[in-house]
N, C-alpha and C. Protein backbone atom coordinates (compact mmCIF):
# COMPACT_ATOMS: atom_id res chain seq x y z
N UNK A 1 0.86 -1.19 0.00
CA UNK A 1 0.00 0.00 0.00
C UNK A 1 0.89 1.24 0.00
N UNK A 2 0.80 2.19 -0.89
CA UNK A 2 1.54 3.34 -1.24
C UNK A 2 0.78 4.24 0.36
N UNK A 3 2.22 4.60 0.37
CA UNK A 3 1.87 5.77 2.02
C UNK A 3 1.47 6.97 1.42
N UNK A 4 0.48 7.56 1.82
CA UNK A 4 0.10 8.85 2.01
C UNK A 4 0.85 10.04 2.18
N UNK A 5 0.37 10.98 1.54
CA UNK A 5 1.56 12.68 1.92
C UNK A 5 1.51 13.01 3.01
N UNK A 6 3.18 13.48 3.40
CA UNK A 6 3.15 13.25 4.93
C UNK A 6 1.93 14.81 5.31
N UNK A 7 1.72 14.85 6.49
CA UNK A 7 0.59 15.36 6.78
C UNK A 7 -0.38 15.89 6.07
N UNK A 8 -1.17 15.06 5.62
CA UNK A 8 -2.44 15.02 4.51
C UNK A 8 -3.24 14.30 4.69
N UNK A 9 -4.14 13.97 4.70
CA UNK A 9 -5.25 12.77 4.82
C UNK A 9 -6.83 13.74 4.32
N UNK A 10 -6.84 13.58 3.18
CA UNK A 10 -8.27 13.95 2.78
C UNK A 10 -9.05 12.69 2.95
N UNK A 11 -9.66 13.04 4.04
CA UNK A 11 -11.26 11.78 3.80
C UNK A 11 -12.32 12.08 4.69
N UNK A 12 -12.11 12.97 5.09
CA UNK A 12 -13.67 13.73 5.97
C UNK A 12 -13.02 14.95 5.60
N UNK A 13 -14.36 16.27 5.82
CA UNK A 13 -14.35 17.63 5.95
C UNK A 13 -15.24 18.30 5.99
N UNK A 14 -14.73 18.72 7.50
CA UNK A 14 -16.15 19.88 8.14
C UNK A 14 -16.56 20.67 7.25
N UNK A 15 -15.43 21.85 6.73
CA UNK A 15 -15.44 22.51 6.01
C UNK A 15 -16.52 22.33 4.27
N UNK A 16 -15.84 20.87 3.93
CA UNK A 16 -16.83 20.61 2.74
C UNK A 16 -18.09 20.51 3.12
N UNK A 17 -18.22 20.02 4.26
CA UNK A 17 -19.85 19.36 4.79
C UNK A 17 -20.60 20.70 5.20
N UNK A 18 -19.88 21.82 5.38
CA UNK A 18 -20.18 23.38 5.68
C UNK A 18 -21.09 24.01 4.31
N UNK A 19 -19.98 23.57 3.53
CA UNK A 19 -19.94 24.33 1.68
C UNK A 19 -21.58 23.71 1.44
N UNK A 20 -21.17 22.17 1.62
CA UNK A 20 -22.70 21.68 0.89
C UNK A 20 -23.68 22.01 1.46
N UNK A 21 -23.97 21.63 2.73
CA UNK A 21 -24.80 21.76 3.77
C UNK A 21 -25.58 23.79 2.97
N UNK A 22 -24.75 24.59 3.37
CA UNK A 22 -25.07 25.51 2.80
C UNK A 22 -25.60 26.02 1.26
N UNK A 23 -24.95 25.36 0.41
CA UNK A 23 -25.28 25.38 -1.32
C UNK A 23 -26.98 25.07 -1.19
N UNK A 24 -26.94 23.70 -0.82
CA UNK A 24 -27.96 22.97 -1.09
C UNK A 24 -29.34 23.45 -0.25
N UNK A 25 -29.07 24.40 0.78
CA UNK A 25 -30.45 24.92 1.70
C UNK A 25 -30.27 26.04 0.62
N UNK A 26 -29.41 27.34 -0.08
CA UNK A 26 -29.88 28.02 -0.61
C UNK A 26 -30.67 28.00 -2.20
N UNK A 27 -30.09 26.37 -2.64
CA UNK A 27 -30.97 26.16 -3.53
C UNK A 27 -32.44 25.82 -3.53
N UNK A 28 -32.62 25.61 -2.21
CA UNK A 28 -33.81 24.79 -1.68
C UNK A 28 -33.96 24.00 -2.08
N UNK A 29 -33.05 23.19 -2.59
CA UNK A 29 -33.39 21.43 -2.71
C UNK A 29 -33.77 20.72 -1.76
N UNK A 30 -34.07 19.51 -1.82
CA UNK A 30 -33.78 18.13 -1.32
C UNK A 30 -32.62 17.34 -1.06
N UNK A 31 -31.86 16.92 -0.81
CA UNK A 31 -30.57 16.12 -1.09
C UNK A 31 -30.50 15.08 -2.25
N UNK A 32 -31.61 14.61 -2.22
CA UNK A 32 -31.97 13.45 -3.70
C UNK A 32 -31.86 14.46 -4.92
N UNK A 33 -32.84 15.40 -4.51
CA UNK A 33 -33.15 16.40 -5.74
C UNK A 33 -31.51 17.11 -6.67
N UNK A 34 -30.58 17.51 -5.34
CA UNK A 34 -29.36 17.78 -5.51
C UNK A 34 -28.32 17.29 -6.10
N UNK A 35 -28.38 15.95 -5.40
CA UNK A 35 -27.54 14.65 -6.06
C UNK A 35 -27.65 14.28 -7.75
N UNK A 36 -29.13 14.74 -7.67
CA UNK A 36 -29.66 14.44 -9.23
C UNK A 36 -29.09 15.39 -10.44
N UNK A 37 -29.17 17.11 -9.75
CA UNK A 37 -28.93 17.52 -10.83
C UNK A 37 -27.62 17.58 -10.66
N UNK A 38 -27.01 17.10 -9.85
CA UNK A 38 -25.50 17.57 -9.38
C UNK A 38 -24.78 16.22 -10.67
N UNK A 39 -25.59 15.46 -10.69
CA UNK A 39 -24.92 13.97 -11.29
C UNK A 39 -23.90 13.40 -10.69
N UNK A 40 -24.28 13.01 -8.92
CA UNK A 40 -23.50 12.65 -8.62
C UNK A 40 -24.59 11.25 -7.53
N UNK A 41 -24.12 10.35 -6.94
CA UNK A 41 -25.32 9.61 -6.41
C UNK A 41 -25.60 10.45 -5.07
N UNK A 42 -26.99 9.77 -4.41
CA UNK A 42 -27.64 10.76 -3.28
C UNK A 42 -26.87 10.06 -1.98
N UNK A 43 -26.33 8.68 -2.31
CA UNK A 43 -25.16 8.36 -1.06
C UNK A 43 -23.95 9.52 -1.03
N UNK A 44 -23.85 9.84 -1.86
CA UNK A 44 -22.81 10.53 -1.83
C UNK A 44 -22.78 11.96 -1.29
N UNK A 45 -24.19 12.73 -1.39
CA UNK A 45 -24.39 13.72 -0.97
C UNK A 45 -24.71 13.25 1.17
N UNK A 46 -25.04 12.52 0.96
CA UNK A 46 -26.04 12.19 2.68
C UNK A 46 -24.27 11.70 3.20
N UNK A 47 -23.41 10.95 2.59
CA UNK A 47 -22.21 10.69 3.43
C UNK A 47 -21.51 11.95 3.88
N UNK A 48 -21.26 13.37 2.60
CA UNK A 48 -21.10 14.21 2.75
C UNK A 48 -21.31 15.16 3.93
N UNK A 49 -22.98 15.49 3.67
CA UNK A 49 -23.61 16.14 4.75
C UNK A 49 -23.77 16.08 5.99
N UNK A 50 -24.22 14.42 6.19
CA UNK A 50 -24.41 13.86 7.60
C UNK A 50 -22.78 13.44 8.55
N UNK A 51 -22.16 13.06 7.73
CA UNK A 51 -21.04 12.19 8.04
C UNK A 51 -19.10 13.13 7.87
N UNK A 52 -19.64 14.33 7.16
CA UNK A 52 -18.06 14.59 6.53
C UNK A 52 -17.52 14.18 5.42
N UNK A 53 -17.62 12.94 4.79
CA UNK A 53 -17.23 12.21 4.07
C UNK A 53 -16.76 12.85 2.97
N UNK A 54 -15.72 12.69 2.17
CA UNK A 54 -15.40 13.15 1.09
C UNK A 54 -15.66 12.40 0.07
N UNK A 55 -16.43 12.68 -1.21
CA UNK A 55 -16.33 11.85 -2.12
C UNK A 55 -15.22 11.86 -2.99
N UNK A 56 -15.32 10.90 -3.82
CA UNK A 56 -14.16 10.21 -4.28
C UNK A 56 -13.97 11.82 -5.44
N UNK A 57 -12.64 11.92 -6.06
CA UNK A 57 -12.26 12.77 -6.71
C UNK A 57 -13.19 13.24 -8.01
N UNK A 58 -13.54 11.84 -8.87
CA UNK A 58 -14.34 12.20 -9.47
C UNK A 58 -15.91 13.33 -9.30
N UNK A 59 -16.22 12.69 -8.18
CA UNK A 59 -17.45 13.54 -7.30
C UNK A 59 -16.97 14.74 -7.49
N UNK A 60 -15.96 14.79 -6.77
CA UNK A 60 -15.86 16.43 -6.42
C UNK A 60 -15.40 16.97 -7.77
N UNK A 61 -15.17 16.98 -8.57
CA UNK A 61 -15.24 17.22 -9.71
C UNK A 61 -16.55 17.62 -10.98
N UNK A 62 -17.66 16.78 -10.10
CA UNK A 62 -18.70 16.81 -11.01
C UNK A 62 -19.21 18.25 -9.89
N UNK A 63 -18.97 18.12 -8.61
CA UNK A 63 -19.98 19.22 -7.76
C UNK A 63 -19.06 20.35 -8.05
N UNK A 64 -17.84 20.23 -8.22
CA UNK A 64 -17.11 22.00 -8.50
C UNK A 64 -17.76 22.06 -9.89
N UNK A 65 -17.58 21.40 -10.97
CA UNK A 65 -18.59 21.86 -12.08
C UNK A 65 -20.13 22.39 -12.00
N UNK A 66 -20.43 21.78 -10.99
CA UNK A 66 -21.79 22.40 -10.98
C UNK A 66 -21.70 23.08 -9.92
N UNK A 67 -21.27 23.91 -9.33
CA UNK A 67 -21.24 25.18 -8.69
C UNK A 67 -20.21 26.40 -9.73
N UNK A 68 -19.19 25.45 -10.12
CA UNK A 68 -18.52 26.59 -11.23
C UNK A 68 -17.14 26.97 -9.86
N UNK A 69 -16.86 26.31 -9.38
CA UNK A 69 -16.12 27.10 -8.32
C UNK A 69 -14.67 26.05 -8.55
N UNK A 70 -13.64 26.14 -7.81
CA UNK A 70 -12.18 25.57 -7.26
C UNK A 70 -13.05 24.61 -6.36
N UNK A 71 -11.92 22.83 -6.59
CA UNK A 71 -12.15 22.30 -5.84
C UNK A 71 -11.77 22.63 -4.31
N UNK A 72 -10.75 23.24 -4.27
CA UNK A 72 -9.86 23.62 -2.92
C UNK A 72 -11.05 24.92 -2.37
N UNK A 73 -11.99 25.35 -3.37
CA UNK A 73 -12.89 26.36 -2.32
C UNK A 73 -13.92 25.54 -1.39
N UNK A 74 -13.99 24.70 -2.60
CA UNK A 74 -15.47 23.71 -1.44
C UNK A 74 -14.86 22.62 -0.72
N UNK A 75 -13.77 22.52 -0.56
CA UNK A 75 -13.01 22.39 0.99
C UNK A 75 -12.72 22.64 1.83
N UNK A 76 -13.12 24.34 1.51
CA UNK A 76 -12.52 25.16 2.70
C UNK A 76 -11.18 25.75 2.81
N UNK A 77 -10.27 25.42 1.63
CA UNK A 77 -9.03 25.68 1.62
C UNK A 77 -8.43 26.96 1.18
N UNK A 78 -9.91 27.28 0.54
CA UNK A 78 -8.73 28.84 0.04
C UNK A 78 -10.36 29.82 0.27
N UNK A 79 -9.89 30.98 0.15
CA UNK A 79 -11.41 31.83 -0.13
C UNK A 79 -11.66 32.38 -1.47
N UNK A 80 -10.42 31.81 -2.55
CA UNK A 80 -10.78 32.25 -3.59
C UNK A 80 -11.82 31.95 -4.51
N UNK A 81 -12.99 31.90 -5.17
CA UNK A 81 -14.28 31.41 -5.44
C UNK A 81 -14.05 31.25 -7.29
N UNK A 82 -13.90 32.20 -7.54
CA UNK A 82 -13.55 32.80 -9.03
C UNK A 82 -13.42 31.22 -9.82
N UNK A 83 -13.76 31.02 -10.91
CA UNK A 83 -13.26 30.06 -11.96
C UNK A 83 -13.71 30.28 -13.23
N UNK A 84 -12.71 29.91 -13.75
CA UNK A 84 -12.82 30.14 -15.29
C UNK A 84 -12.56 28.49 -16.19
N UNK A 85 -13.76 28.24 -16.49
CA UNK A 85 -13.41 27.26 -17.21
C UNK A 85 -12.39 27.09 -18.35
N UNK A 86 -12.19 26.07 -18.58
CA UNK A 86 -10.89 25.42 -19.75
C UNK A 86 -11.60 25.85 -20.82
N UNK A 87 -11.22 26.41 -21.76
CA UNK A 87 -11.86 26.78 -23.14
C UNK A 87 -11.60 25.50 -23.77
N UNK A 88 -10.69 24.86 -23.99
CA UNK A 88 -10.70 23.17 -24.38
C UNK A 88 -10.13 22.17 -22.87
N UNK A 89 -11.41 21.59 -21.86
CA UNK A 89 -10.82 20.92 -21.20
C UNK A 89 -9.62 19.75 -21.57
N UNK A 90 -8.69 19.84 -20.60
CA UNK A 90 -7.75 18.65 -20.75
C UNK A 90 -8.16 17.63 -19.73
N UNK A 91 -7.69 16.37 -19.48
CA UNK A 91 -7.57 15.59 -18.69
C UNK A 91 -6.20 15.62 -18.03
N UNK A 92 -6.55 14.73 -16.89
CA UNK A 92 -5.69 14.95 -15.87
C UNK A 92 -4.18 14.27 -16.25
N UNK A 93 -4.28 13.23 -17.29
CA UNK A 93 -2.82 12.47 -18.16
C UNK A 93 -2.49 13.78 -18.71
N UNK A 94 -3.33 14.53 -19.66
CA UNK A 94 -2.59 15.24 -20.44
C UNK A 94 -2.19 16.26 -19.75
N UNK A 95 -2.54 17.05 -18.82
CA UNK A 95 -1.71 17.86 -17.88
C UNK A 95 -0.58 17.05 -17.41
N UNK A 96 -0.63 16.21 -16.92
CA UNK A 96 0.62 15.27 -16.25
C UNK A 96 1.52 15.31 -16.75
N UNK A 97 1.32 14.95 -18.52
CA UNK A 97 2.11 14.56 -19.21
C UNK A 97 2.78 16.10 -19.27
N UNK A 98 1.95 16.99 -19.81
CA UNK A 98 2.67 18.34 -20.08
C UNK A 98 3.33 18.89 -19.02
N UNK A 99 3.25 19.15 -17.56
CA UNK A 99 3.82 19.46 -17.27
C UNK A 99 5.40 18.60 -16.32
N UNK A 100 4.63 17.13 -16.60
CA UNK A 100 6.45 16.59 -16.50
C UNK A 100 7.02 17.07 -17.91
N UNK A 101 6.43 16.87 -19.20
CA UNK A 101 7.53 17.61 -20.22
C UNK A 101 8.28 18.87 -19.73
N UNK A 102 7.33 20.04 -19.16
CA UNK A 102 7.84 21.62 -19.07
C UNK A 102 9.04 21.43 -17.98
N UNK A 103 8.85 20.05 -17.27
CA UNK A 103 10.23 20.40 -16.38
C UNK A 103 11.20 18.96 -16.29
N UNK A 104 10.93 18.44 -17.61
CA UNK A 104 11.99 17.59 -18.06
C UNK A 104 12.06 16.62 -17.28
N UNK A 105 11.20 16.06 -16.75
CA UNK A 105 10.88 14.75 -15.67
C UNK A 105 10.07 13.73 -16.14
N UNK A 106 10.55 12.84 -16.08
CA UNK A 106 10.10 11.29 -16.35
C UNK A 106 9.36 10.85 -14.90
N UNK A 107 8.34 10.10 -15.25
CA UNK A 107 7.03 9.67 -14.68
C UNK A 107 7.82 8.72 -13.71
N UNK A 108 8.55 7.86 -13.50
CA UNK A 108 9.81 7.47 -12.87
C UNK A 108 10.40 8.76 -11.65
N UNK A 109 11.13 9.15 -12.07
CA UNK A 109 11.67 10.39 -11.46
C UNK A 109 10.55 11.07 -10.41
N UNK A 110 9.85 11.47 -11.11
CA UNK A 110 8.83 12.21 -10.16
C UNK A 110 8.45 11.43 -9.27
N UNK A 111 7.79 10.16 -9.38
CA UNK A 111 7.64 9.04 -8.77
C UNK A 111 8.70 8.98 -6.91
N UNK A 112 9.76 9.19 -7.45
CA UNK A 112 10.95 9.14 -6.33
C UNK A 112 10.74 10.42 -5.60
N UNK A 113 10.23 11.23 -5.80
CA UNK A 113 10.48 12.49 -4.98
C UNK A 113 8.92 12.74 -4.32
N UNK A 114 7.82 11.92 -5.07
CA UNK A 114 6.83 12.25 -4.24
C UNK A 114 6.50 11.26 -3.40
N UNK A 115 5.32 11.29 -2.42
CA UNK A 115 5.36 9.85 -1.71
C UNK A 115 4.34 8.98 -1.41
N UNK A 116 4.24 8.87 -3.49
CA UNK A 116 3.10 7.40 -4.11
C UNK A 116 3.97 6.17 -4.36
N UNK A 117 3.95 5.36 -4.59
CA UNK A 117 4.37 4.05 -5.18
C UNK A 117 5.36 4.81 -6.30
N UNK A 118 6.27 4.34 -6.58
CA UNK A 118 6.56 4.19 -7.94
C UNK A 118 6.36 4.09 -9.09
N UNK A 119 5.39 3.33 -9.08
CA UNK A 119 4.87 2.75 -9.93
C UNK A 119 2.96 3.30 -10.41
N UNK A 120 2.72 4.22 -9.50
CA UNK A 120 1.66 4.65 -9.05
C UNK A 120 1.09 5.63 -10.70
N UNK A 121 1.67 6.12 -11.06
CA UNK A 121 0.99 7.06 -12.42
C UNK A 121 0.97 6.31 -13.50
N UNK A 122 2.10 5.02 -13.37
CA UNK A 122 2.03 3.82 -14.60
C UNK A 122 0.66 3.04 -14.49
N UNK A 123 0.24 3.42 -12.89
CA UNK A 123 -0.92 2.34 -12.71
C UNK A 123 -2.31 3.21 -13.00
N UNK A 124 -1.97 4.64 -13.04
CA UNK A 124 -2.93 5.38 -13.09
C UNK A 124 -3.32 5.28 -14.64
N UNK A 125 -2.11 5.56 -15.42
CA UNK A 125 -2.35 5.51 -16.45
C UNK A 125 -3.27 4.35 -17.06
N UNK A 126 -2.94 2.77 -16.81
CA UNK A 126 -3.46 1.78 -17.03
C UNK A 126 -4.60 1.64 -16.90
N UNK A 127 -5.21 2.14 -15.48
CA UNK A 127 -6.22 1.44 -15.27
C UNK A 127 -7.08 3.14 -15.63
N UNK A 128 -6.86 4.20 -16.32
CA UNK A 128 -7.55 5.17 -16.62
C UNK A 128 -8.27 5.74 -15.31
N UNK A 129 -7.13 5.60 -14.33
CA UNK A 129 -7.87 6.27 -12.56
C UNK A 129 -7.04 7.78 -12.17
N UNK A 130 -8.38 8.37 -11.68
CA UNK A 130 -7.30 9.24 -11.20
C UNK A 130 -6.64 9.37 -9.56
N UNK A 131 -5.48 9.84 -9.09
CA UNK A 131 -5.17 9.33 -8.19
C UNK A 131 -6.08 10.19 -6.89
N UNK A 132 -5.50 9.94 -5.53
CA UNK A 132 -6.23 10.32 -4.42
C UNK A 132 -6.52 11.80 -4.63
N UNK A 133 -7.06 12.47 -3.65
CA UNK A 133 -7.14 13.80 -3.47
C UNK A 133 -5.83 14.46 -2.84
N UNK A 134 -5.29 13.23 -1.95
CA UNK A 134 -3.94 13.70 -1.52
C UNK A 134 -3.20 14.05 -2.57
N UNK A 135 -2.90 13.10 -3.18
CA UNK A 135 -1.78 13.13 -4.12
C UNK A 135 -1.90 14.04 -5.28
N UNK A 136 -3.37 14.19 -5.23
CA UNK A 136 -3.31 15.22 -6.68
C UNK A 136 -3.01 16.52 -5.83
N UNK A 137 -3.32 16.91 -4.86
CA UNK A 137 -2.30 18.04 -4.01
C UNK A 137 -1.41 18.25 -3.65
N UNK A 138 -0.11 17.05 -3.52
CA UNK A 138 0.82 17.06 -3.84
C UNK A 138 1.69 17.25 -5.28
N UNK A 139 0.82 16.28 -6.59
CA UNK A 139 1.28 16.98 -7.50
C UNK A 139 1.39 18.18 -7.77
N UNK A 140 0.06 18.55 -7.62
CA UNK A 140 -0.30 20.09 -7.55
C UNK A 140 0.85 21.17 -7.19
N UNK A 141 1.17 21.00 -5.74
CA UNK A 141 2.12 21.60 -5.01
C UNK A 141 3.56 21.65 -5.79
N UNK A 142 3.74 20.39 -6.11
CA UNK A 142 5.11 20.18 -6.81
C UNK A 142 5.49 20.99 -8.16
N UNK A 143 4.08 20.93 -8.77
CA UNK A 143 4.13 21.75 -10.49
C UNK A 143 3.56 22.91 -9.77
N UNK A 144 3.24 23.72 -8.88
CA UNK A 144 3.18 24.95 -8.65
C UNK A 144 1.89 25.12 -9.61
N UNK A 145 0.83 24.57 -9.64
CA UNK A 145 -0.18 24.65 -10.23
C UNK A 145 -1.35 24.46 -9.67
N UNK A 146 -2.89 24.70 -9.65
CA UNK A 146 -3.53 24.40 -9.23
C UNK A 146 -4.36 23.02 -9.06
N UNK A 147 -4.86 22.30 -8.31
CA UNK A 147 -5.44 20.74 -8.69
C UNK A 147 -6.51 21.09 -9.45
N UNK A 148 -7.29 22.09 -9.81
CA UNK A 148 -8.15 22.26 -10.68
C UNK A 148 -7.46 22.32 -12.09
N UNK A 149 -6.61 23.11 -12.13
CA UNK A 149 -5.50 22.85 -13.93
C UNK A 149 -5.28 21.76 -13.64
N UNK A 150 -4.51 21.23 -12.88
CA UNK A 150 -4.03 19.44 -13.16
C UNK A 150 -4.48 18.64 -13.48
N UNK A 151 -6.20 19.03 -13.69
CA UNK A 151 -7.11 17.97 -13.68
C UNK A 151 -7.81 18.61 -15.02
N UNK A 152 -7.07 19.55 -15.19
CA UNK A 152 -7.17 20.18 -17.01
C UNK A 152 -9.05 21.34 -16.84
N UNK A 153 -9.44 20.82 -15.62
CA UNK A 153 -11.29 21.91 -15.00
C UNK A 153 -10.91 23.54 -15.81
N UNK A 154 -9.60 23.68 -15.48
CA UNK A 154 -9.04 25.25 -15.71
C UNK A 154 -8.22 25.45 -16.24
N UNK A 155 -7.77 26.83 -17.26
CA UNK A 155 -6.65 26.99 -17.91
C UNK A 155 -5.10 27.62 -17.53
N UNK A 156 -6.32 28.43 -15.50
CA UNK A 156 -5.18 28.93 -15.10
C UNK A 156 -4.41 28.28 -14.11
N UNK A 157 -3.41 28.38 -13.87
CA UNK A 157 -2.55 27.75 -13.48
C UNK A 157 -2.69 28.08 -12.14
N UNK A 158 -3.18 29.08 -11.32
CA UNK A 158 -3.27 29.05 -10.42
C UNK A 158 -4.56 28.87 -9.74
């Protein structure tokens, strides 16, 4: 089992359970109703709300699209709100790929300096997954980019 970034552990958050909890009373939804147009399942919203729970990356991906916001805002992590969508979204390989090109690093290499498996982006690649929430904040951190560009949501880099 690949170890985790040292002090990191995304898998509950007050803060997210704050964001939703709030979105979803000013829409006056339901939580089913939410989940629905959110396109995400209604377990996923009730683990959220009731529990903390973070959903899996993809999730949070579909709910920052449908608020239009930074994943790191509806975490609680930054107060910046602002987003500008990708005029041609990328995926999260093809950012990868581009910015190990811009700094001349092999998927190997990077591998050694962060602290996934080795083998961990060969496996990402394979099995077409994307990795934790940790780790895409560590990439993040490392390319000095945002996890919303890394994941190609945005064009800006920060």
């Amino acid at each position: 089992m690949p170890k985790r970034p040292e002090g990191t552990e995304y898998t509950t958050s007050a803060k997210f359970q704050k964001f939703l909890k709030e979105e979803i009373d000013e829409l006056g939804l339901k939580k089913v109703q939410f989940a629905e147009a959110a396109g995400v399942s209604t377990s996923v919203i009730i683990r959220a709300t009731l529990y903390q729970i973070l959903p899996s990356v993809k999730s949070l991906i579909k709910l920052a699209d449908y608020f239009q916001v930074p994943i790191m805002y509806m975490l609680g992590e930054t107060e910046y709100a602002d987003f500008s969508p990708a005029k041609e979204p990328a995926n999260f390989f093809e950012r990868l790929e581009q910015l190990t090109a811009e700094k001349d690093e092999k998927y190997s290499a990077l591998s050694h300096t962060m602290s996934f498996a080795p083998n961990a982006v060969y496996e990402w690649i394979r099995t077409n997954s994307l990795p934790s929430l940790d780790y895409l904040i560590e990439l993040a951190k490392h390319f000095d980019v945002s996890v919303d560009y890394l994941l190609g949501r945005t064009d800006d880099r920060q």
